[in-house]
PDB file of N, CA and C in Angstrom:
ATOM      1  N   UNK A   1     -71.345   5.012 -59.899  1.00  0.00           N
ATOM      2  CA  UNK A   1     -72.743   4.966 -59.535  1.00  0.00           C
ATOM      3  C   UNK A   1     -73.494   4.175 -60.601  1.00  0.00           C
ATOM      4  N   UNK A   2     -74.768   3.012 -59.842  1.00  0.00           N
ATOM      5  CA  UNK A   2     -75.058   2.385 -61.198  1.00  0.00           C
ATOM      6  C   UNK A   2     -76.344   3.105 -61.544  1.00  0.00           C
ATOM      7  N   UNK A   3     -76.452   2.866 -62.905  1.00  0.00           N
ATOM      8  CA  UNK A   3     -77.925   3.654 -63.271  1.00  0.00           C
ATOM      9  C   UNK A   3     -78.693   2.220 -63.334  1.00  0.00           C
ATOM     10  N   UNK A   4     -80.286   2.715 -63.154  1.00  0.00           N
ATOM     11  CA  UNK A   4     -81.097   1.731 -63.940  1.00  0.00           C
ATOM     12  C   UNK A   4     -81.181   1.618 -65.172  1.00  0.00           C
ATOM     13  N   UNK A   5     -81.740   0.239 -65.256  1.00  0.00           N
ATOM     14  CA  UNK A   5     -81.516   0.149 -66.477  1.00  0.00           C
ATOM     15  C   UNK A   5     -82.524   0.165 -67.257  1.00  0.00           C
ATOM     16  N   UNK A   6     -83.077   1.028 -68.146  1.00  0.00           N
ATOM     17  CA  UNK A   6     -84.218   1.546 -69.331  1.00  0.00           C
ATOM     18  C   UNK A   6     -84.986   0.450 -69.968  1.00  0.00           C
ATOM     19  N   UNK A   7     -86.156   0.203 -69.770  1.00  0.00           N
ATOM     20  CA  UNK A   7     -87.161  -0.632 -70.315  1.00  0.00           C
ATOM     21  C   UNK A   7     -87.085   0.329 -72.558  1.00  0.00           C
ATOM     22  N   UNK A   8     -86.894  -1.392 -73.218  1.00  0.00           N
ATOM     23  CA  UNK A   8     -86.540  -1.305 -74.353  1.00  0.00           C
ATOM     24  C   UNK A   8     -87.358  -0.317 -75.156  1.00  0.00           C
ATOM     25  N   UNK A   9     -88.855  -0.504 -74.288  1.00  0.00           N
ATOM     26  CA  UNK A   9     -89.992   0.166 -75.308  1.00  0.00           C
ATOM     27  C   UNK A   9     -89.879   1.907 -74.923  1.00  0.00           C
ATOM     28  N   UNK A  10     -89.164   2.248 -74.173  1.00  0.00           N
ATOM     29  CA  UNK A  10     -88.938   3.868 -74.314  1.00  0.00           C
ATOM     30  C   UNK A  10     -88.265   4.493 -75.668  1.00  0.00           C
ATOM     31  N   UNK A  11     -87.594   3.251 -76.673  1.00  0.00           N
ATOM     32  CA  UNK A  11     -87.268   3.287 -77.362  1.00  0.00           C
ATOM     33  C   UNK A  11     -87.962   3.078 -78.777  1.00  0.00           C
ATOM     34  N   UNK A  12     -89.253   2.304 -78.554  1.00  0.00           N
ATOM     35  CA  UNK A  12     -89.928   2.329 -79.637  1.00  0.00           C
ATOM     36  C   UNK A  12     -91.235   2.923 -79.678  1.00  0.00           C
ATOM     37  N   UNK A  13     -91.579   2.959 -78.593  1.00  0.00           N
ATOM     38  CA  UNK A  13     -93.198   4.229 -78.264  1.00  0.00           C
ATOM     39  C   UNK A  13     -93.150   5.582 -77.740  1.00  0.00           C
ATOM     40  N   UNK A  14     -93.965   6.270 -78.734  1.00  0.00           N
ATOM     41  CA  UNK A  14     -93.283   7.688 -78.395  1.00  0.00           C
ATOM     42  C   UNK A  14     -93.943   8.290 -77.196  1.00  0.00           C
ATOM     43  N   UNK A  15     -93.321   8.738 -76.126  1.00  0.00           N
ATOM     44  CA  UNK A  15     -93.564   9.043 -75.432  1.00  0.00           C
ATOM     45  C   UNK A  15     -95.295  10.112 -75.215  1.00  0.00           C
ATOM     46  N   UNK A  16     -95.075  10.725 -76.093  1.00  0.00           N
ATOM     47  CA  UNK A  16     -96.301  11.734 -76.332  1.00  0.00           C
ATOM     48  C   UNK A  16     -97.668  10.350 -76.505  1.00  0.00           C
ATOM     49  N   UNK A  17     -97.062   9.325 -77.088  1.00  0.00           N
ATOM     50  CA  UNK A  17     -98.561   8.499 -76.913  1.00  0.00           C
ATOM     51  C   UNK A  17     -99.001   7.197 -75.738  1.00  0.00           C
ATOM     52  N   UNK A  18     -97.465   7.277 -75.137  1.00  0.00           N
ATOM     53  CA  UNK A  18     -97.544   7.101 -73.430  1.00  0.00           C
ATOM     54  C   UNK A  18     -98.671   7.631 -72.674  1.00  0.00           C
ATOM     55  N   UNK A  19     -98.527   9.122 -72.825  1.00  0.00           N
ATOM     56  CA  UNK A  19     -99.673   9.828 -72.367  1.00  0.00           C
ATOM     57  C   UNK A  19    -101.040   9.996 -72.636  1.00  0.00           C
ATOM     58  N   UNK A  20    -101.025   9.551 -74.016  1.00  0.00           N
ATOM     59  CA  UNK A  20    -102.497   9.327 -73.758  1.00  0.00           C
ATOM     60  C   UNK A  20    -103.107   7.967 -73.871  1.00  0.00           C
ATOM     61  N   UNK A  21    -102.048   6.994 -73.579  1.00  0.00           N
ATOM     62  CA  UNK A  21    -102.683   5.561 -73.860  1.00  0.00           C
ATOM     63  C   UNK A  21    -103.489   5.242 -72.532  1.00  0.00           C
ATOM     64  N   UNK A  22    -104.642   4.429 -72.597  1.00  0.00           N
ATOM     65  CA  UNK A  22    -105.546   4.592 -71.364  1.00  0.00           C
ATOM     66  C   UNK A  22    -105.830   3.348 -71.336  1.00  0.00           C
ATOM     67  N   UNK A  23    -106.055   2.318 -70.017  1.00  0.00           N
ATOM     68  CA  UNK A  23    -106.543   1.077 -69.983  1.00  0.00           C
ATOM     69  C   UNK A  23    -107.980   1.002 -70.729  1.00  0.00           C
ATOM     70  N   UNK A  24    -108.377  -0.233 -71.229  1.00  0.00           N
ATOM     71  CA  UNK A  24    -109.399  -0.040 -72.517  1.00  0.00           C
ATOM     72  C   UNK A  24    -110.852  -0.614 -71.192  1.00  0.00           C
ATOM     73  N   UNK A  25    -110.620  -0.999 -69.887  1.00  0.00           N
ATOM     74  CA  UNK A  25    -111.471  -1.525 -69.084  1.00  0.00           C
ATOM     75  C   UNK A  25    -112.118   0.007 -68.319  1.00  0.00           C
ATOM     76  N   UNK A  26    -113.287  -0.019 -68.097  1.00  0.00           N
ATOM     77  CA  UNK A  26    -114.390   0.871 -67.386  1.00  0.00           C
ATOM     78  C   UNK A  26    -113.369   1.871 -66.627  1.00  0.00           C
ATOM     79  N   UNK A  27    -112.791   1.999 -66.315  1.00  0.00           N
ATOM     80  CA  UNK A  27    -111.837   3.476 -65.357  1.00  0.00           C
ATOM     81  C   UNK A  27    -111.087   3.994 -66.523  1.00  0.00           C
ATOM     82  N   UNK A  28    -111.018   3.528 -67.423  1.00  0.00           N
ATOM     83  CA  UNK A  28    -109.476   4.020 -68.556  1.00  0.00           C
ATOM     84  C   UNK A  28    -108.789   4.718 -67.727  1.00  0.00           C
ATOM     85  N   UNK A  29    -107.753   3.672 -66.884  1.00  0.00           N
ATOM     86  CA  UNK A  29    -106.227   4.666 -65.652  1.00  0.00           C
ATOM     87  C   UNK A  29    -105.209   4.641 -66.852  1.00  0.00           C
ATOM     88  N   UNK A  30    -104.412   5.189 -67.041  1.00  0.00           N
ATOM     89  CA  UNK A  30    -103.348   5.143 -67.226  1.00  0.00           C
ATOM     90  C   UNK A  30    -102.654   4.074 -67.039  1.00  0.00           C
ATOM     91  N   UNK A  31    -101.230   3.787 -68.264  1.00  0.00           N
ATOM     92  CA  UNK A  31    -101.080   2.612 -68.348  1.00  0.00           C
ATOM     93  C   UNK A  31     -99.687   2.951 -68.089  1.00  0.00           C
ATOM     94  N   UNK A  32     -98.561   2.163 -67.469  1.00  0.00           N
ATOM     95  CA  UNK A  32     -97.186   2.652 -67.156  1.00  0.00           C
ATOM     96  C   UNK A  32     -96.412   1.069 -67.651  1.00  0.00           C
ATOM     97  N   UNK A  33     -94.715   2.028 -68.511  1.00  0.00           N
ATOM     98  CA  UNK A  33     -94.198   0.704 -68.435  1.00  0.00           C
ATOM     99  C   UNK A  33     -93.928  -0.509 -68.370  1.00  0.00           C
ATOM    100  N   UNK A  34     -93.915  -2.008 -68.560  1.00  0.00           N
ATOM    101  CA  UNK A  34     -93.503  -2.437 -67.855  1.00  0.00           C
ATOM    102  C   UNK A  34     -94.909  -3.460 -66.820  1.00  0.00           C
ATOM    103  N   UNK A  35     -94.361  -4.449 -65.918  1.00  0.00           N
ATOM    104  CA  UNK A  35     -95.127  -5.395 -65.328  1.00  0.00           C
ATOM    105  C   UNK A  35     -94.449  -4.780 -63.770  1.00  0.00           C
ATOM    106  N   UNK A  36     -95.295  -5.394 -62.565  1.00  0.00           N
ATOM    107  CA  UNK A  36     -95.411  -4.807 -61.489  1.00  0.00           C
ATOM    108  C   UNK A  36     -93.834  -5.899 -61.209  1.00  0.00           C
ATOM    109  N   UNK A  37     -93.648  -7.447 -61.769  1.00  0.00           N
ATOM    110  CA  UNK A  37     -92.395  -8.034 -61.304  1.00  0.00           C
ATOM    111  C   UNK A  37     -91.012  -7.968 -62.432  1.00  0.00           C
ATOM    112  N   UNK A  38     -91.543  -7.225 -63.527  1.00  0.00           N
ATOM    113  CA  UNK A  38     -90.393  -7.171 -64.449  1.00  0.00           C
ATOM    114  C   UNK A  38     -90.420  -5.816 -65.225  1.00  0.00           C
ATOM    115  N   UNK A  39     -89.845  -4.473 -64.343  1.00  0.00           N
ATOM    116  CA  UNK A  39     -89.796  -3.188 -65.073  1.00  0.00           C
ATOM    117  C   UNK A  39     -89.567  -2.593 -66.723  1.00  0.00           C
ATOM    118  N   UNK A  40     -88.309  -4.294 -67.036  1.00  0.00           N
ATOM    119  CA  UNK A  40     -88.208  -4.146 -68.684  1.00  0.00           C
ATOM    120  C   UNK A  40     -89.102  -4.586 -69.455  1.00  0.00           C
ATOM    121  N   UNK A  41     -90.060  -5.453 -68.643  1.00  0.00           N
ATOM    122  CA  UNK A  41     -90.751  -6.367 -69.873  1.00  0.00           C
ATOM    123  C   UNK A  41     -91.701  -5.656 -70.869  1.00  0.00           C
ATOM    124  N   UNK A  42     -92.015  -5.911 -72.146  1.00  0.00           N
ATOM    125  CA  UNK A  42     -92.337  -5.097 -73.389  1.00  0.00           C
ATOM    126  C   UNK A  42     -94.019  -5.167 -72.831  1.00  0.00           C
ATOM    127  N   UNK A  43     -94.461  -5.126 -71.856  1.00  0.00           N
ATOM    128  CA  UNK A  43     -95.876  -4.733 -71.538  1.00  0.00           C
ATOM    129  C   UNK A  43     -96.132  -3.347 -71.011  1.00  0.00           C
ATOM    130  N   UNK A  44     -97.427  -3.512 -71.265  1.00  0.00           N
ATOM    131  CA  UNK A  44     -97.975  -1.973 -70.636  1.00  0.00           C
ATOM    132  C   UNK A  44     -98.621  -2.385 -69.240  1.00  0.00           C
ATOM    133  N   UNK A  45     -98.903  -1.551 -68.147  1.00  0.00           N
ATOM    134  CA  UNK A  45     -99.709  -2.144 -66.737  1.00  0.00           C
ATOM    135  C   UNK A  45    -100.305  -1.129 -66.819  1.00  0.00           C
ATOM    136  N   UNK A  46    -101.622  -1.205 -66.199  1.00  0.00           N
ATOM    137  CA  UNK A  46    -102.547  -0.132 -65.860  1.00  0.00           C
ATOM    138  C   UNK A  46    -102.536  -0.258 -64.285  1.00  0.00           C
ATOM    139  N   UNK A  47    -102.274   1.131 -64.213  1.00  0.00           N
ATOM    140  CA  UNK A  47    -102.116   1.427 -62.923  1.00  0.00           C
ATOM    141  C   UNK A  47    -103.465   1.607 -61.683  1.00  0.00           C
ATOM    142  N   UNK A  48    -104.696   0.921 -62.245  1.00  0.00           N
ATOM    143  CA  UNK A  48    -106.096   0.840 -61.491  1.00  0.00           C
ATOM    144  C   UNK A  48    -106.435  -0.361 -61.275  1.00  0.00           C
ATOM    145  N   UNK A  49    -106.187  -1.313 -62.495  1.00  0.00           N
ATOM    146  CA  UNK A  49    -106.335  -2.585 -62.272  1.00  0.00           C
ATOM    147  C   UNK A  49    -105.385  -3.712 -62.519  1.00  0.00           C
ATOM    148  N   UNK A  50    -104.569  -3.153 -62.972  1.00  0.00           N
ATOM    149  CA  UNK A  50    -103.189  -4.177 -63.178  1.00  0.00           C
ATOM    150  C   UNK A  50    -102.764  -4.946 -63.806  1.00  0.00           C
ATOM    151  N   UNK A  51    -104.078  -4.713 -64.947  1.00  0.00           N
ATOM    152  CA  UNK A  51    -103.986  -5.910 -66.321  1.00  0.00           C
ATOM    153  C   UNK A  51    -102.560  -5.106 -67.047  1.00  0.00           C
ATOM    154  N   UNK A  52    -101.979  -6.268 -67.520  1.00  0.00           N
ATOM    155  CA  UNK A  52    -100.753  -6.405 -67.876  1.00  0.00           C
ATOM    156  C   UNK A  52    -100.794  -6.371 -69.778  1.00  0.00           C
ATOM    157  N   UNK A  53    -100.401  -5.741 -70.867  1.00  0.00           N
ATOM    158  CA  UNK A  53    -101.352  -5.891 -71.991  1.00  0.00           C
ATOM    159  C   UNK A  53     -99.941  -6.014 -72.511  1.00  0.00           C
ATOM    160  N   UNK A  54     -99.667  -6.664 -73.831  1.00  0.00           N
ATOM    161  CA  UNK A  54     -98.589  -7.202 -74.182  1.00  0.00           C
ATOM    162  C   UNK A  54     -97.952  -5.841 -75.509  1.00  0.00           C
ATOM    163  N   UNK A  55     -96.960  -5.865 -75.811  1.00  0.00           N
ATOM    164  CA  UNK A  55     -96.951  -4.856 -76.788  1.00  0.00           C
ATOM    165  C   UNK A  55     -95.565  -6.166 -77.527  1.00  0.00           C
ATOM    166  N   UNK A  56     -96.329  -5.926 -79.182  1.00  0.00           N
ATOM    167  CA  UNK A  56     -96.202  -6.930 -80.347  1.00  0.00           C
ATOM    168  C   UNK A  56     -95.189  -5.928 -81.439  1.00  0.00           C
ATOM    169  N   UNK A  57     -94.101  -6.101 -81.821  1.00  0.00           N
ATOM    170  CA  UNK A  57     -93.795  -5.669 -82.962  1.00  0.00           C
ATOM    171  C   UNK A  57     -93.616  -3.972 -82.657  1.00  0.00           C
ATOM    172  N   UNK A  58     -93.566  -3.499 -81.107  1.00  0.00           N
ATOM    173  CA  UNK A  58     -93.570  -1.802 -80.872  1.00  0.00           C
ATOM    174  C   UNK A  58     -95.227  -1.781 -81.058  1.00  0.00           C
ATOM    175  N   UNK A  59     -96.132  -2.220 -80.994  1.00  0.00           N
ATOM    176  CA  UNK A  59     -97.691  -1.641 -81.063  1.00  0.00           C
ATOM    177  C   UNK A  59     -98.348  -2.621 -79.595  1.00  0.00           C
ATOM    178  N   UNK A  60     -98.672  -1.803 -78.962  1.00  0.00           N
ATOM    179  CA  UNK A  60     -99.694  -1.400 -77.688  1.00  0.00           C
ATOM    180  C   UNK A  60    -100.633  -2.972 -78.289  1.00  0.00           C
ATOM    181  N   UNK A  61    -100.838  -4.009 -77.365  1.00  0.00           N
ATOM    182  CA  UNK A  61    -102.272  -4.628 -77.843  1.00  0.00           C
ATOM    183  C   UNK A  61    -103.287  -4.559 -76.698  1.00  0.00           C
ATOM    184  N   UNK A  62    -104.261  -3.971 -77.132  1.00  0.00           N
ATOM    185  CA  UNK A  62    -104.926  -3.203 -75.798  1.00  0.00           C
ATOM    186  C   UNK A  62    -106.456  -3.863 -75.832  1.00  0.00           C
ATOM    187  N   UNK A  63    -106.377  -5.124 -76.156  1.00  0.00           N
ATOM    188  CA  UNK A  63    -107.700  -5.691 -75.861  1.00  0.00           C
ATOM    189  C   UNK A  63    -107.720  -6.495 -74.226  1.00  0.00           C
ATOM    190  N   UNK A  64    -108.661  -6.780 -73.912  1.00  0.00           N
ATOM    191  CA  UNK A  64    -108.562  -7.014 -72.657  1.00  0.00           C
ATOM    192  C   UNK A  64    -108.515  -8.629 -72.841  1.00  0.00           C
ATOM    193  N   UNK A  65    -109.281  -9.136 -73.845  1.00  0.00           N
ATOM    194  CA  UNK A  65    -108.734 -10.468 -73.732  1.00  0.00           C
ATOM    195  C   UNK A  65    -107.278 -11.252 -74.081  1.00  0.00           C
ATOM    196  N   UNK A  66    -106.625  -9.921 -74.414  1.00  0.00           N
ATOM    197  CA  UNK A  66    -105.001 -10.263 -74.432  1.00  0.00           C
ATOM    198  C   UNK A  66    -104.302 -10.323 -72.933  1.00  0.00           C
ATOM    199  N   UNK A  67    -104.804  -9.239 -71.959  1.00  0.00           N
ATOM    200  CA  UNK A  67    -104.163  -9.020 -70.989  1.00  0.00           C
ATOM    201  C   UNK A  67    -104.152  -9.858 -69.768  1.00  0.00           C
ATOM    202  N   UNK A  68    -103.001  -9.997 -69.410  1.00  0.00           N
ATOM    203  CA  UNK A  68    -102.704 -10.769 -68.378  1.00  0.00           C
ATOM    204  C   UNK A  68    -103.469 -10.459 -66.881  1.00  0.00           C
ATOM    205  N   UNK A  69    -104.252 -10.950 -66.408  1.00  0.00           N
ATOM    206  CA  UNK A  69    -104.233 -10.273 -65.220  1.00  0.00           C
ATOM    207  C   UNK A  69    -103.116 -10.245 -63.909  1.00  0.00           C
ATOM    208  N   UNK A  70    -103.182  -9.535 -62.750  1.00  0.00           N
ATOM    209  CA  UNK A  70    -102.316  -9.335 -62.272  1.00  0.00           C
ATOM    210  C   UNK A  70    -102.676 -10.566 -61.401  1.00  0.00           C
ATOM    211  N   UNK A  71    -101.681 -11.149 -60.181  1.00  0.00           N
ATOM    212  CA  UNK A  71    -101.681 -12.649 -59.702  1.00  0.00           C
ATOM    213  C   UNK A  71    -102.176 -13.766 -60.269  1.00  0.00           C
ATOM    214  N   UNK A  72    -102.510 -13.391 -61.228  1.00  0.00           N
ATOM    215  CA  UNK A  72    -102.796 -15.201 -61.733  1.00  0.00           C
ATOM    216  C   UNK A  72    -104.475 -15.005 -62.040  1.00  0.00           C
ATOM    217  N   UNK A  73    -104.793 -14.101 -61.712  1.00  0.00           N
ATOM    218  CA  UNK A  73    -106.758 -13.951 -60.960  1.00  0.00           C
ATOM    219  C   UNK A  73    -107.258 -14.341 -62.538  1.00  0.00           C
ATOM    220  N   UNK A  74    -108.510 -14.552 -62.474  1.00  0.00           N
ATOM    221  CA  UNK A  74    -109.412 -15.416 -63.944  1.00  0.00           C
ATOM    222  C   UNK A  74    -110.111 -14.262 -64.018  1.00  0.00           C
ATOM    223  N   UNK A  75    -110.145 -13.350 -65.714  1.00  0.00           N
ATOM    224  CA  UNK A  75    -111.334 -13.022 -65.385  1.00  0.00           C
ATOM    225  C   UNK A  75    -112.740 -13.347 -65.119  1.00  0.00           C
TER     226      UNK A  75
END
């Protein structure tokens, strides 16, 4: 049976601050894993608006003018 395979940063962010990391834009949703087309990639996604925020060296960069938006969109 194959398993999936584990995005790297479960390994360097501790889970306990998973939970309280919050998108830094007007809803602060929750931020999960990972990009909506690449589950391993070392980003965080917020699950309200979909900005994509890069994580540098194991540290979260949670400004919004870092984050990718989701399709390509400008802010």
């Amino acid at each position: 049976m194959a398993t999936s395979p584990v995005n790297p940063l479960t390994a360097v962010l501790d889970p306990a601050l998973l939970e309280v990391l919050a998108c830094p834009a007007e809803h602060h949703a929750p931020l999960v894993l990972g990009t909506p087309d690449d589950a391993l990639a070392l980003a965080l996604t917020c699950t309200e608006c979909g900005r994509m925020f890069p994580v540098r060296d194991g540290i979260p960069v949670l400004l919004l003018d870092e984050a990718a938006l989701p399709g390509g969109q400008v802010p």
